[in-house]
Each structure stands twice: as C-alpha cells, then as structure tokens.
Protein backbone atom coordinates (compact mmCIF):
# COMPACT_ATOMS: atom_id res chain seq x y z
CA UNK A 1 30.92 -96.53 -76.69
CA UNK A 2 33.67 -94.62 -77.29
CA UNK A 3 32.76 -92.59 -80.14
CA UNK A 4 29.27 -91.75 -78.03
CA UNK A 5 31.51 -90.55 -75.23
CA UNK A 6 34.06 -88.36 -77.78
CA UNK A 7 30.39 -86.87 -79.34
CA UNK A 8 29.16 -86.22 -76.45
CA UNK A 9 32.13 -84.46 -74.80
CA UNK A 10 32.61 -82.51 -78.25
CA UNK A 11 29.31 -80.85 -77.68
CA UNK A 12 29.47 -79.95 -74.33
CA UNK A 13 32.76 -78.36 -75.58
CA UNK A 14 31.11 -76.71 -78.36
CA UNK A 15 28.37 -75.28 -75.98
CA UNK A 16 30.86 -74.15 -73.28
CA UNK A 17 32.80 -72.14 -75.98
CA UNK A 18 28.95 -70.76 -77.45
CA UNK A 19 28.12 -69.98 -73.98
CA UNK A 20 31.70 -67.77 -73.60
CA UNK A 21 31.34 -65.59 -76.78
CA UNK A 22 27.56 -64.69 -75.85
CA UNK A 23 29.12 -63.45 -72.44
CA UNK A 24 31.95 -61.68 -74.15
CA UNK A 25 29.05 -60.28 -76.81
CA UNK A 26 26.58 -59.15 -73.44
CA UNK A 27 29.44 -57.37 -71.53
CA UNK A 28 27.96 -53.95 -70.61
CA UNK A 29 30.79 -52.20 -68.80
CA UNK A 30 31.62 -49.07 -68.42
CA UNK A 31 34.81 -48.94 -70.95
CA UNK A 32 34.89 -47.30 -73.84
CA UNK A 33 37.64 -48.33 -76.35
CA UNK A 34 38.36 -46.64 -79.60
CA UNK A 35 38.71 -47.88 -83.15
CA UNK A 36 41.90 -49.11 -84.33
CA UNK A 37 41.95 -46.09 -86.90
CA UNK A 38 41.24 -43.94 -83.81
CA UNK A 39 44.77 -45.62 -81.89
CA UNK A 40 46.93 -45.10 -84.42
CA UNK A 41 50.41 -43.40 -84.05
CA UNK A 42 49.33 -40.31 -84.10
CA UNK A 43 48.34 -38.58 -80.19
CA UNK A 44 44.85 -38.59 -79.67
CA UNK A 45 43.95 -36.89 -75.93
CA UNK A 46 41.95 -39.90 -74.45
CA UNK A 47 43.00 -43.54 -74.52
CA UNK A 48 39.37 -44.54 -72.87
CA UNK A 49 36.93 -43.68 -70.85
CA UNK A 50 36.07 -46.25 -67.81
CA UNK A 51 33.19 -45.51 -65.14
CA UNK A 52 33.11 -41.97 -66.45
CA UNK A 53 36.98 -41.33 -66.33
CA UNK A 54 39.32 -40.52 -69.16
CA UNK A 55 42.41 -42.79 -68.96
CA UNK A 56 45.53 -41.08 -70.68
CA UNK A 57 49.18 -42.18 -71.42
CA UNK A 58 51.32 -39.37 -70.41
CA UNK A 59 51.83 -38.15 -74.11
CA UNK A 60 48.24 -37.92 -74.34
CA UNK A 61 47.70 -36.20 -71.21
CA UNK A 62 50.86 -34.03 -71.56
CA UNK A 63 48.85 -32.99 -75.31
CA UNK A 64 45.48 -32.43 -73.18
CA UNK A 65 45.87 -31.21 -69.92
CA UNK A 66 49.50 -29.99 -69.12
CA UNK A 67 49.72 -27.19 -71.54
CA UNK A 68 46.90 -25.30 -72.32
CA UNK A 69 47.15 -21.74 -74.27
CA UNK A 70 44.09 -20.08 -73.11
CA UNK A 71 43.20 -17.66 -70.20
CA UNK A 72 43.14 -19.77 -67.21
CA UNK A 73 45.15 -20.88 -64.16
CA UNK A 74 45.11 -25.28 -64.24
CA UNK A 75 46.26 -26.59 -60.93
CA UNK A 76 47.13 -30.06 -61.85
CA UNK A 77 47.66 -32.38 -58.44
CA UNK A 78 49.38 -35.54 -59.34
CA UNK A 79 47.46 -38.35 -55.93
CA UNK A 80 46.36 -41.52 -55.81
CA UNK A 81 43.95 -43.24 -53.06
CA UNK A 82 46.56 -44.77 -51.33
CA UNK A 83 48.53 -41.77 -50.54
CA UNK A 84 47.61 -40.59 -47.01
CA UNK A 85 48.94 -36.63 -47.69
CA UNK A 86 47.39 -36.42 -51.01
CA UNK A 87 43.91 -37.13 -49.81
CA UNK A 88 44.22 -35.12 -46.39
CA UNK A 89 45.01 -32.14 -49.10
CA UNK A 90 42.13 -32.91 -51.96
CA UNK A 91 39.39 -30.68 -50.04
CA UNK A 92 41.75 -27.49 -50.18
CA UNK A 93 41.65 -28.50 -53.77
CA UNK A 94 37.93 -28.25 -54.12
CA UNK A 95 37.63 -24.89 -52.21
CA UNK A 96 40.06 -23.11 -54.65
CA UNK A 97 38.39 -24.33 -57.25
CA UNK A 98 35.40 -23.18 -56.17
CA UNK A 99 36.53 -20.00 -54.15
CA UNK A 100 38.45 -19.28 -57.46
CA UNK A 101 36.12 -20.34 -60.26
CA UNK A 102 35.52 -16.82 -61.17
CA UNK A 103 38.93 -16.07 -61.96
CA UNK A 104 38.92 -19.20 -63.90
CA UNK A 105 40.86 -21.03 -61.40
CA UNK A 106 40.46 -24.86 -63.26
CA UNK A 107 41.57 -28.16 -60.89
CA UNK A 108 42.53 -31.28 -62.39
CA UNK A 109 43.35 -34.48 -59.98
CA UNK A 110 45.38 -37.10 -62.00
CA UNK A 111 45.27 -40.70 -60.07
CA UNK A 112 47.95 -42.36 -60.07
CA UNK A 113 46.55 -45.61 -58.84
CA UNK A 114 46.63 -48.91 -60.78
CA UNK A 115 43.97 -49.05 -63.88
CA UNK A 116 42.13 -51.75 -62.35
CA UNK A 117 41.55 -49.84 -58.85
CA UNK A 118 39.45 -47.42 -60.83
CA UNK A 119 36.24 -49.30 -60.06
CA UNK A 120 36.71 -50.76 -56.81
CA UNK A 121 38.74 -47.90 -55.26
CA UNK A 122 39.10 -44.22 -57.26
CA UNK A 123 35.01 -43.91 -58.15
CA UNK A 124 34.19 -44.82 -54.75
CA UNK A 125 36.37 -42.27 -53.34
CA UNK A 126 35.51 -39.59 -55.54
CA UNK A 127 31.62 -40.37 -54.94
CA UNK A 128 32.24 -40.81 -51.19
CA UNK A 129 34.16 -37.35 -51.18
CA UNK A 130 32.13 -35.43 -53.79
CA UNK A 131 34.53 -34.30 -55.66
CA UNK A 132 33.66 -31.85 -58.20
CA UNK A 133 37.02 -31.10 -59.81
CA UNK A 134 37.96 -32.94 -63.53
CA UNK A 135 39.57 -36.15 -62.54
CA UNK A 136 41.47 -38.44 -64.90
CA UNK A 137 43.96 -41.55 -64.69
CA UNK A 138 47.47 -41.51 -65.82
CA UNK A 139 48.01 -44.89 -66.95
CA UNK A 140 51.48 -45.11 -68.12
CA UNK A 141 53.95 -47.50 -66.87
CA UNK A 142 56.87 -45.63 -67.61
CA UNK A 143 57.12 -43.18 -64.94
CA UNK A 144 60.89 -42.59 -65.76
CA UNK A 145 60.20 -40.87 -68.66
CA UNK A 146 57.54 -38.74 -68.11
CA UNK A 147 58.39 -37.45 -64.56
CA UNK A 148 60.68 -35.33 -65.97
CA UNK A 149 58.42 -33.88 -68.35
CA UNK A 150 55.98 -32.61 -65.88
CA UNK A 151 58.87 -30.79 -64.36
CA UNK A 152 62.47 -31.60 -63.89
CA UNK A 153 62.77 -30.98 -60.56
CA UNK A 154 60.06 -33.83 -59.91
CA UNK A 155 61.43 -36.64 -58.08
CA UNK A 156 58.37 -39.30 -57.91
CA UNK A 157 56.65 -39.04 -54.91
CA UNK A 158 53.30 -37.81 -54.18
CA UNK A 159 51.57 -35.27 -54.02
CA UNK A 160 52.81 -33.18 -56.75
CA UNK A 161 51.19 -30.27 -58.40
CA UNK A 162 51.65 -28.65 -61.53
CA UNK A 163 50.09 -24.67 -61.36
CA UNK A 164 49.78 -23.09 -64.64
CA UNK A 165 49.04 -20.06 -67.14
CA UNK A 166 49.86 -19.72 -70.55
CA UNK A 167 52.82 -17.54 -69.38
CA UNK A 168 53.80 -19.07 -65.84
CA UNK A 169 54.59 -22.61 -64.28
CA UNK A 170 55.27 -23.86 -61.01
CA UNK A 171 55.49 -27.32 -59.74
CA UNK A 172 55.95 -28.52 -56.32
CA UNK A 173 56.73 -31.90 -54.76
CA UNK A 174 54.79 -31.31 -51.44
CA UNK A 175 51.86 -31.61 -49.74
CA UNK A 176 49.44 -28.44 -49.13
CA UNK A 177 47.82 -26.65 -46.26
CA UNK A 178 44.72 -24.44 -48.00
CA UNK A 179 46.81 -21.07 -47.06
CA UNK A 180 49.65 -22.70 -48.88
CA UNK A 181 47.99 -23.53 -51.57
CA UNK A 182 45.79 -20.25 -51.97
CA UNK A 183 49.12 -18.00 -51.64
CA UNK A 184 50.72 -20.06 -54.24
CA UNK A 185 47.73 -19.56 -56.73
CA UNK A 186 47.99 -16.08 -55.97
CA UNK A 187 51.14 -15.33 -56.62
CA UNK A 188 50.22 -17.38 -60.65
CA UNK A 189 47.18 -15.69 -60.85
C-alpha cells in the first residue's frame, strides 16, 4: 500500500513540476531581456524593454540620454507617479515639446518609480495622460552614486530636470510653472 501511495504521489509531483515549466515556456509578457553576450561588461543603452518602456541603469542611461552631441535642446525631467509636483508639472512638459518641436526642443521623462509599478501604475498614467514625450525607467538602486552625476548640485528629491545642448547644461531641483519652464528653455536655446 505504501509503495502505491509513494507512486502515486511521485506522479502527481512529476505532473505539477510538467505543468510549471509549460507555464514558464507560454509566458507572453511584455519584457524583453537580452542575451547574455548582449549583458556583458561592456555599456549597452537599454537593459530591457517592458510594456513598451526602455529600463536603464544609470550608466546606461547616462551613455544614452544625458549627453548627446548633436543639435538639439533634451529637457530631461527626473518624476515618478507618486510625486504630487512632478505630475501637476508633466503637461507644461508636453506643450514645450510640442510648442518647441521645431527648434528641436526633445523631452525625456525618466520614472523613478519601482520596476514593478511599471504595469500597474506608470503605463496607466502615461495612457490616461497621453503623453507623447520619450519616457523611460531608471532602475538603479544606487541613487548615491549617480545623483551626483546628473549634476552635483542635485540633492534627491523630485522633480528634477536636466536642460541640455551640446554646449550648455542646467539642472534644477524644482518644480515648474510653464512660464518657468519656457524662459528657462529660452535662455538654452
């Protein structure tokens, strides 16, 4: 009786474990994750792309986004969903973007929010808000290091924005009215 029970057990076992690699083999999310020969040590610009976002470490998005050598003006607003300020300001955003597309005016929203709010909460947001601008997701834990590198005078909070040309850089720790925002891109442009 006892060997009928251990047999039987075994291959309800066995099926269990069958029935958890199929799952694993049918998952159809949205992530994209690179080769190992793609993650090596050397920088490559995106970690992943989930729901349509690239995720970056901050050396990969410091290599991709925060220096660029061409001929237009990247406003770079460092937000997340949960920060009240940041979202009141995201629409003046948009409009210089799109009041300022012609001078090749580029916006680029980096979330700050946790890598596994980026289906539940960032997507939702950005579809409920239409946001048109690039947006990505800094996913690096160590804030300490690369706050600095965005701009020394950075402290941590949020919102922070990074304006740039290939010649001129200004970051601010602050919320934005759009006058406030549209005089400071003025004075880069």
């Amino acid at each position: 009786m006892k060997t009928l029970l251990t047999f039987i057990l075994g291959i309800v076992l066995f099926s269990c474990a069958e029935n958890s690699k199929k799952n694993l083999a049918e998952d159809t999310s949205d992530t994209i994750e690179l080769s190992e020969s793609e993650t090596s040590d050397e920088v490559k610009p995106l970690k992943r792309i989930e729901f349509g976002i690239p995720v970056y470490n901050f050396p990969a998005l410091d290599e991709a986004l925060l220096h660029k050598d061409n001929d237009s003006t990247y406003i770079v607003n460092f937000w997340a969903t949960w920060c009240k300020p940041c979202v009141k300001e995201m629409p003046y955003f948009e409009k210089i973007a799109e009041t300022y597309a012609e001078d090749k005016v580029k916006v680029v929203f980096v979330s700050l929010d946790f890598p596994d709010r980026l289906g539940p909460q960032v997507v939702p947001f950005i579809e409920k808000n239409n946001i048109r601008s690039e947006v990505v997701l800094l996913d690096d834990d160590d804030a300490n290091s690369w706050i600095p590198k965005v701009s020394t005078k950075w402290q941590g909070a949020i919102p922070a924005t990074l304006i740039y040309t290939k010649d001129k850089r200004a970051f601010f720790e602050r919320s934005f009215t759009y006058e406030e925002l549209e005089e400071e891109v003025q004075t880069i442009l």
